[in-house]
C-alpha atoms as a PDB file:
ATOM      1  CA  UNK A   1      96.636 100.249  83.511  1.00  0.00           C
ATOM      2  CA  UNK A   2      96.693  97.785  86.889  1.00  0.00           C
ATOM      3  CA  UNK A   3      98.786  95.083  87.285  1.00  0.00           C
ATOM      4  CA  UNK A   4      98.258  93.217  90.049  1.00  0.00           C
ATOM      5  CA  UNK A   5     101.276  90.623  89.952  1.00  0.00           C
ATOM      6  CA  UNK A   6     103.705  92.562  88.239  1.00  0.00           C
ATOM      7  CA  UNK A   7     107.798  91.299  88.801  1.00  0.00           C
ATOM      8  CA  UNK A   8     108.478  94.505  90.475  1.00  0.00           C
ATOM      9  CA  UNK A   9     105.600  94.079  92.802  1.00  0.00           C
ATOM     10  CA  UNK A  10     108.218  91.160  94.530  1.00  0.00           C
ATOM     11  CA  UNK A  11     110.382  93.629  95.075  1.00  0.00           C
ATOM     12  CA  UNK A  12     107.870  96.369  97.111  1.00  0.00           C
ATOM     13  CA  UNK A  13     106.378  94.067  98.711  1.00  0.00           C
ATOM     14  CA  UNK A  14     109.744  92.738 100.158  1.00  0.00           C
ATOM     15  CA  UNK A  15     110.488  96.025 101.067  1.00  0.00           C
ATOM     16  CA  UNK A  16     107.526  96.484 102.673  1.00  0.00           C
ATOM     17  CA  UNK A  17     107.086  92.568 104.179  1.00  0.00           C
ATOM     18  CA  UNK A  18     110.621  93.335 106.073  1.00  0.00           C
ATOM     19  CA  UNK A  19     109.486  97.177 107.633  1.00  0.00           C
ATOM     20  CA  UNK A  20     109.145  96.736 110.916  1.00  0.00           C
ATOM     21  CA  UNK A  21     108.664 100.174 112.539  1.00  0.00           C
ATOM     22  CA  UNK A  22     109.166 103.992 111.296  1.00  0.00           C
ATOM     23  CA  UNK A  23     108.945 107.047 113.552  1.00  0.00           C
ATOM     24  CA  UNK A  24     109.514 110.509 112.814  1.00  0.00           C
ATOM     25  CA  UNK A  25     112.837 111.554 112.514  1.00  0.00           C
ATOM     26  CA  UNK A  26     114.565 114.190 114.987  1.00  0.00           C
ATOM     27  CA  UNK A  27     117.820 112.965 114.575  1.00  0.00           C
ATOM     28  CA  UNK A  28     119.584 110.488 112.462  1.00  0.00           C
ATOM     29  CA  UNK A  29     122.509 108.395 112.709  1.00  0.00           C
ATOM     30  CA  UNK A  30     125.695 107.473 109.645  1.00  0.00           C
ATOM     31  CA  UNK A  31     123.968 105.147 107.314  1.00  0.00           C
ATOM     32  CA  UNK A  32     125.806 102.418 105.959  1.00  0.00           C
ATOM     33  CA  UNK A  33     124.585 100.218 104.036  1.00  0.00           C
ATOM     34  CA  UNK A  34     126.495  97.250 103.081  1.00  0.00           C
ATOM     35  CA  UNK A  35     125.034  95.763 100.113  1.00  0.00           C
ATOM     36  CA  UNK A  36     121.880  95.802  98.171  1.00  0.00           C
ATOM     37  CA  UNK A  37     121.751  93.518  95.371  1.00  0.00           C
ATOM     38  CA  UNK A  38     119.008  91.323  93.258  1.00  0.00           C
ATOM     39  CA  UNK A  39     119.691  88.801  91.162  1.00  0.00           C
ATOM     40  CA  UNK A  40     117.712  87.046  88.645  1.00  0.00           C
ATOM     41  CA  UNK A  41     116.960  83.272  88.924  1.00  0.00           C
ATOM     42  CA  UNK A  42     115.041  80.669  86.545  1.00  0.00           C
ATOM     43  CA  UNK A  43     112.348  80.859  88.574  1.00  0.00           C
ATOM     44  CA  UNK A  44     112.220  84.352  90.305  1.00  0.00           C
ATOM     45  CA  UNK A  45     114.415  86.797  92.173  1.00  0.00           C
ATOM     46  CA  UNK A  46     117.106  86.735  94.797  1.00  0.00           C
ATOM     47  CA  UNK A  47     116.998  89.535  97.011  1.00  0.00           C
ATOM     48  CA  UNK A  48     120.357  90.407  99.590  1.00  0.00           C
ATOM     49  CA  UNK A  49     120.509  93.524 101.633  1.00  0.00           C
ATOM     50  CA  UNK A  50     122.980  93.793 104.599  1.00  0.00           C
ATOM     51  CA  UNK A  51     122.960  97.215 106.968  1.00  0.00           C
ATOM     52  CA  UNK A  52     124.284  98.158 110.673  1.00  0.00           C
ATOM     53  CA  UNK A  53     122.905  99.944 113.136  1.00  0.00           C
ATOM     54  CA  UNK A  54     124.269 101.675 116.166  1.00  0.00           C
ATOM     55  CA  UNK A  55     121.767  99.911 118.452  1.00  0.00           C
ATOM     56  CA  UNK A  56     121.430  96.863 120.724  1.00  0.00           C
ATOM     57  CA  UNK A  57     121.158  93.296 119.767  1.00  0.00           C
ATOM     58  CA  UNK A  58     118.105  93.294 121.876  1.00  0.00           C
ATOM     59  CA  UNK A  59     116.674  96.347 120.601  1.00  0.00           C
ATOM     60  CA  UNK A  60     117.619  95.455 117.284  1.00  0.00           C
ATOM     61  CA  UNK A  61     115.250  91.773 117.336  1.00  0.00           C
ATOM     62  CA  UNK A  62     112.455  94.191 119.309  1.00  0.00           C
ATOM     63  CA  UNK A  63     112.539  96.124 115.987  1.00  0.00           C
ATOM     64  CA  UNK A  64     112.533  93.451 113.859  1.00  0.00           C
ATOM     65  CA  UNK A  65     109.322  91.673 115.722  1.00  0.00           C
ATOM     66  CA  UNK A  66     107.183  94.699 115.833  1.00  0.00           C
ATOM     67  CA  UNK A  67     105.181  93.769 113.069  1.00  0.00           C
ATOM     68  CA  UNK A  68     101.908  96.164 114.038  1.00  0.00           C
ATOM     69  CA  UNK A  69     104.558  99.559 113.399  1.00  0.00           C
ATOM     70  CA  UNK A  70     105.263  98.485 109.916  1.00  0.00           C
ATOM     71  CA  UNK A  71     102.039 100.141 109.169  1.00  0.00           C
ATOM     72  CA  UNK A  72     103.887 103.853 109.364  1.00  0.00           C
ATOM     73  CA  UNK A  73     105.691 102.847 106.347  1.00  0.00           C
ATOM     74  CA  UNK A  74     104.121 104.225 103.261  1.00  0.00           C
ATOM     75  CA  UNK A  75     102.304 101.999 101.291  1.00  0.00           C
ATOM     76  CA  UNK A  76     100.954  99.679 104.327  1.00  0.00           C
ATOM     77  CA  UNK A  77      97.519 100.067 104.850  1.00  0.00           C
ATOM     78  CA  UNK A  78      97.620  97.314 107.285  1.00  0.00           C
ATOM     79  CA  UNK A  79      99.751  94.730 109.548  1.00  0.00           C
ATOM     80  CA  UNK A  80      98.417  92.962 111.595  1.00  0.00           C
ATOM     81  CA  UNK A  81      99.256  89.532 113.904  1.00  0.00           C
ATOM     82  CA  UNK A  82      96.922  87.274 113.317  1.00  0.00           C
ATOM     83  CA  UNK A  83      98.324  84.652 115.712  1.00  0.00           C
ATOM     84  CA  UNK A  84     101.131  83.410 117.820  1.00  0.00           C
ATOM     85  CA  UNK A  85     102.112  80.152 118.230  1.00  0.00           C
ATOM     86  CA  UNK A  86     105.346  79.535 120.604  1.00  0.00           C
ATOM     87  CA  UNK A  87     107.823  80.838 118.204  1.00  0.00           C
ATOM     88  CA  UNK A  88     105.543  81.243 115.023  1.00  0.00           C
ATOM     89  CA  UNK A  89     103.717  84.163 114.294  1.00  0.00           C
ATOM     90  CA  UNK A  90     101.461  84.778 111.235  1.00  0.00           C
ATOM     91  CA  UNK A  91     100.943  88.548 110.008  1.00  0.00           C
ATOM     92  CA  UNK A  92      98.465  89.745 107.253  1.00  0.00           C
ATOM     93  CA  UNK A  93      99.733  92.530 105.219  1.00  0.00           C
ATOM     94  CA  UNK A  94      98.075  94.651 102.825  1.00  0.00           C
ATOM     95  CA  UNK A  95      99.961  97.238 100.755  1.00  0.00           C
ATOM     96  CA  UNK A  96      99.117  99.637  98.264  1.00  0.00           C
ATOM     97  CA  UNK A  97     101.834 101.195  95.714  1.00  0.00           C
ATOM     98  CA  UNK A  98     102.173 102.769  92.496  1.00  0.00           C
ATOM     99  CA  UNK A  99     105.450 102.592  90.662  1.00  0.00           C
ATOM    100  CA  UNK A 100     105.889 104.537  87.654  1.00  0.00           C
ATOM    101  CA  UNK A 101     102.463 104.492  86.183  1.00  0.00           C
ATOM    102  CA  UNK A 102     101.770 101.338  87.597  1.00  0.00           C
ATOM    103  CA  UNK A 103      99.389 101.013  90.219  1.00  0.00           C
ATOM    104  CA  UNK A 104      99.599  97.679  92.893  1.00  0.00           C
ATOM    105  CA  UNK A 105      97.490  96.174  95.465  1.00  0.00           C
ATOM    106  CA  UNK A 106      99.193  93.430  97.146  1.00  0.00           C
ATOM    107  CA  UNK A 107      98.139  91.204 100.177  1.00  0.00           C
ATOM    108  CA  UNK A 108      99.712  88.441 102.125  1.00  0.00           C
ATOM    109  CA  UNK A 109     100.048  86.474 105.287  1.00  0.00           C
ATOM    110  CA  UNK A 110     103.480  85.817 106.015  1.00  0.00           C
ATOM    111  CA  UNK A 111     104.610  83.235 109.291  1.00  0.00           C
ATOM    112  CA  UNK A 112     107.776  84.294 111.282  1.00  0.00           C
ATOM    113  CA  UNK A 113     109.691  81.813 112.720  1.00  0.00           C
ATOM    114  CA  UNK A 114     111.237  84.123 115.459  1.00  0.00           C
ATOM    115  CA  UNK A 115     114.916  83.371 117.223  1.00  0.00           C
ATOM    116  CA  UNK A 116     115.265  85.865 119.793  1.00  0.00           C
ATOM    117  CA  UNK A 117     118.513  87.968 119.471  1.00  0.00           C
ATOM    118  CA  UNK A 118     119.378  86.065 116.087  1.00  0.00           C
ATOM    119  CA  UNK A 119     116.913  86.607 113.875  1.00  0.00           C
ATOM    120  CA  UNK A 120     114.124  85.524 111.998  1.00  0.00           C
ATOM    121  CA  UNK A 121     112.574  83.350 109.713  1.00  0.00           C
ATOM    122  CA  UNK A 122     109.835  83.513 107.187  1.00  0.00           C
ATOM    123  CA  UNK A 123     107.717  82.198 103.961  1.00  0.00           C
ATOM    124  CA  UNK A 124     104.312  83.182 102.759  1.00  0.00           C
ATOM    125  CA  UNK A 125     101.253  81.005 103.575  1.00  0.00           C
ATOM    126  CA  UNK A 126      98.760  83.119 101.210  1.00  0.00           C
ATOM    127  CA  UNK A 127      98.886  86.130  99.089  1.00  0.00           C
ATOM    128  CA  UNK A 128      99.853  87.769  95.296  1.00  0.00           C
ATOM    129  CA  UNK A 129     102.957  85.729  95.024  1.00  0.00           C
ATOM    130  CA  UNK A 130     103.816  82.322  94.036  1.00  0.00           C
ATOM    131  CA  UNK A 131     106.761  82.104  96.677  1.00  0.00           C
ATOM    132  CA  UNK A 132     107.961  84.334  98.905  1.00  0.00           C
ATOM    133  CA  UNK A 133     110.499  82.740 101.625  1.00  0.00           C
ATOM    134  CA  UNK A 134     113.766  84.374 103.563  1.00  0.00           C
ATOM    135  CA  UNK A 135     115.436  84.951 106.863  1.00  0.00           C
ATOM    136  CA  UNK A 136     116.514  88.119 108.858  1.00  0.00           C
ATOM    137  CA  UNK A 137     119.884  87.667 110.729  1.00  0.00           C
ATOM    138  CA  UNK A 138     121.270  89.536 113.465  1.00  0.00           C
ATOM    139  CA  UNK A 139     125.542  89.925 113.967  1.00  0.00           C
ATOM    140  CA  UNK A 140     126.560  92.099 116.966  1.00  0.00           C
ATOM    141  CA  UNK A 141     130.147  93.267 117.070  1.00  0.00           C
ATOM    142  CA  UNK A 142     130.816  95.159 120.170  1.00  0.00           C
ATOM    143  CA  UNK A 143     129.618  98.204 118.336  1.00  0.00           C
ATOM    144  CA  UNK A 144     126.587  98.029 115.752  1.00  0.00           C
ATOM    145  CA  UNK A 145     124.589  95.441 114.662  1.00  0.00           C
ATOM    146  CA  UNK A 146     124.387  94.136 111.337  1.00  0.00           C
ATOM    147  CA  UNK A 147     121.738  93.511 109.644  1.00  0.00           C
ATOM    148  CA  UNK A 148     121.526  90.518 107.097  1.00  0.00           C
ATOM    149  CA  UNK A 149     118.440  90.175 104.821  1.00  0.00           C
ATOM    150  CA  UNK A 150     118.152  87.315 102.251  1.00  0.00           C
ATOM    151  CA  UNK A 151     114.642  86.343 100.384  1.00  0.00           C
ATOM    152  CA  UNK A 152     113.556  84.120  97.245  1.00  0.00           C
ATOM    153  CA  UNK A 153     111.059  85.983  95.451  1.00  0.00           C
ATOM    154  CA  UNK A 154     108.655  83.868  92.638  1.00  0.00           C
ATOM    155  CA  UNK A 155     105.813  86.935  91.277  1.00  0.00           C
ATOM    156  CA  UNK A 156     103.110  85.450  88.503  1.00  0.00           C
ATOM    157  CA  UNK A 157     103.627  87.780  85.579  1.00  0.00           C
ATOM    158  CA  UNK A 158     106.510  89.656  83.860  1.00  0.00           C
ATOM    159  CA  UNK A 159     106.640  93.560  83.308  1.00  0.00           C
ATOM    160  CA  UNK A 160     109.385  95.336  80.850  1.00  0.00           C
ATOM    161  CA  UNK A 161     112.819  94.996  82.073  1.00  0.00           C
ATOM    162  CA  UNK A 162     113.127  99.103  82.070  1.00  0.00           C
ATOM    163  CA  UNK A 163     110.621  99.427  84.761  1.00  0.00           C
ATOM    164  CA  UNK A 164     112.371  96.488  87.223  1.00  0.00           C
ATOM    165  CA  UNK A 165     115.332  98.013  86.958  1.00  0.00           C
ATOM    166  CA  UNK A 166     114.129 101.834  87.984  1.00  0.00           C
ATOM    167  CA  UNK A 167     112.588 100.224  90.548  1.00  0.00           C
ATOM    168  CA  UNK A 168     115.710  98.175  91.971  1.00  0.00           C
ATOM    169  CA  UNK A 169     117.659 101.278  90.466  1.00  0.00           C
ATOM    170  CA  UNK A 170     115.917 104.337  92.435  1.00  0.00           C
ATOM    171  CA  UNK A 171     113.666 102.790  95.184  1.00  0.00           C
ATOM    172  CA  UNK A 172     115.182 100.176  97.229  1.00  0.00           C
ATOM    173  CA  UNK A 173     118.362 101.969  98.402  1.00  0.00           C
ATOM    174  CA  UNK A 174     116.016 104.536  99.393  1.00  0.00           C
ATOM    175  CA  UNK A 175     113.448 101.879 101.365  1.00  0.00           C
ATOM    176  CA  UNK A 176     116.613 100.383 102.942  1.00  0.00           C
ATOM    177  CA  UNK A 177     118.081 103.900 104.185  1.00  0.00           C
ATOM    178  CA  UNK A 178     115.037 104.795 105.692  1.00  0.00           C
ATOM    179  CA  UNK A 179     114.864 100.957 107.341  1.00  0.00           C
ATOM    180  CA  UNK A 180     118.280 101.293 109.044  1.00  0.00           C
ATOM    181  CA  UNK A 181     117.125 104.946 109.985  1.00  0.00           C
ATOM    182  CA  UNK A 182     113.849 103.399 111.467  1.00  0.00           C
ATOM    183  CA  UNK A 183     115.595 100.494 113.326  1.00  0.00           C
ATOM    184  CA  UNK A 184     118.098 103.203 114.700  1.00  0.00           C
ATOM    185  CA  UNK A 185     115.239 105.698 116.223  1.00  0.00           C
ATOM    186  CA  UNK A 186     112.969 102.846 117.305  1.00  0.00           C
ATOM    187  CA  UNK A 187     115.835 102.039 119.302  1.00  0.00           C
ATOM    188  CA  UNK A 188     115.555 104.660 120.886  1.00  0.00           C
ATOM    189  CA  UNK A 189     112.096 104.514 122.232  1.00  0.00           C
ATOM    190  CA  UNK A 190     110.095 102.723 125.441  1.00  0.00           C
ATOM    191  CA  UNK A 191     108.532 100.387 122.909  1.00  0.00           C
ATOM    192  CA  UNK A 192     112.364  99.374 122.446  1.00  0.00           C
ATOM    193  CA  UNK A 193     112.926  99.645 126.378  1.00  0.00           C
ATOM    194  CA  UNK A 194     109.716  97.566 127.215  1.00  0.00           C
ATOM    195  CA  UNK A 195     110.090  94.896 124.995  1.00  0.00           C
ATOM    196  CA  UNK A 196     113.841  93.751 125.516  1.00  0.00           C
ATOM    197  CA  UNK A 197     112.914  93.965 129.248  1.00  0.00           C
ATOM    198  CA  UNK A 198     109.746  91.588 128.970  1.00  0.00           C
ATOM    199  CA  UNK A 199     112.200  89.126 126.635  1.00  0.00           C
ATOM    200  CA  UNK A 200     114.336  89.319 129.535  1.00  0.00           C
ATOM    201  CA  UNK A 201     111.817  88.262 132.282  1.00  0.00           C
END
């Protein structure tokens, strides 16, 4: 069986939209993660996740703008910029999953409205869904940063309500635990190091 706009596609390809960057792991830091929650509307799906991160607020919008590393997150075949216009920038995405015994293929082109050390904006242009808008928001107290994701989510087809909710039940904490473990480790690379020096200049 193949369904290629299936409800719970929305929520992997969220998951997958948002990666930014994943590295392998040599050390790790406390996770916390605020909140994950989904919500049902008339027309689709909210979608909130909040996590901090013991990094920079520079480091922390370096992460969240390097589209190309989303790619090391399983699933993404590709990510890729397509083009950058002052603050806009439109990425393609491709991404490949198979929940439960259902197998997805789902593409987009998403433009980022980008607000350097705050956050991000961001709707779909083309792809599976029928809407697919949100922001990314950045709070820096001193001592982590906090992470602040919000979407509105409209998929083309329904699947059974048991298979959303393993989905939202057993896969996005896990996607968001290894986000805030990405985000931490990419802050500690050059890539990190580079780019909050060249947003500097």
């Amino acid at each position: 069986m193949s369904l290629n706009l299936p409800r719970f596609a929305a929520l992997a390809l969220a998951a997958c939209l948002m990666a930014s960057a994943t590295h392998a792991a040599e050390q790790s830091h406390t996770l916390l993660i605020e909140d994950i929650s989904v919500h049902r509307l008339e027309s689709g799906l909210e979608v909130n996740v909040a996590y901090q991160v013991p990094i920079s607020l520079c480091k922390a919008f370096a992460f969240l703008t390097h589209y190309e590393g989303a790619t090391d997150m399983p699933g993404v075949l590709e990510s890729r910029v397509l083009s950058r216009e002052g603050n806009k920038v439109q990425v393609r995405r491709l991404v490949e999953e198979r929940i439960l015994f259902f197998p997805l293929k789902i593409h987009s082109v998403v433009e980022y409205s980008e607000f350097p050390n705050h956050g991000l904006d961001f709707h779909q242009i083309s792809g599976n869904l029928k809407r697919y808008v949100g922001s990314w928001r950045l709070i820096d107290d001193g001592l982590v940063v906090h992470f602040r994701y919000q979407s509105l989510i409209e998929p083309d087809t329904l699947i059974p309500n048991v298979v959303m909710r393993h989905f939202i039940e057993h896969s996005m904490r896990k996607r968001f635990e290894r986000m805030s473990e990405n985000a931490y480790r990419f802050g500690q690379t050059q890539t990190a190091e580079s780019k909050c020096v060249t947003n500097h200049q």
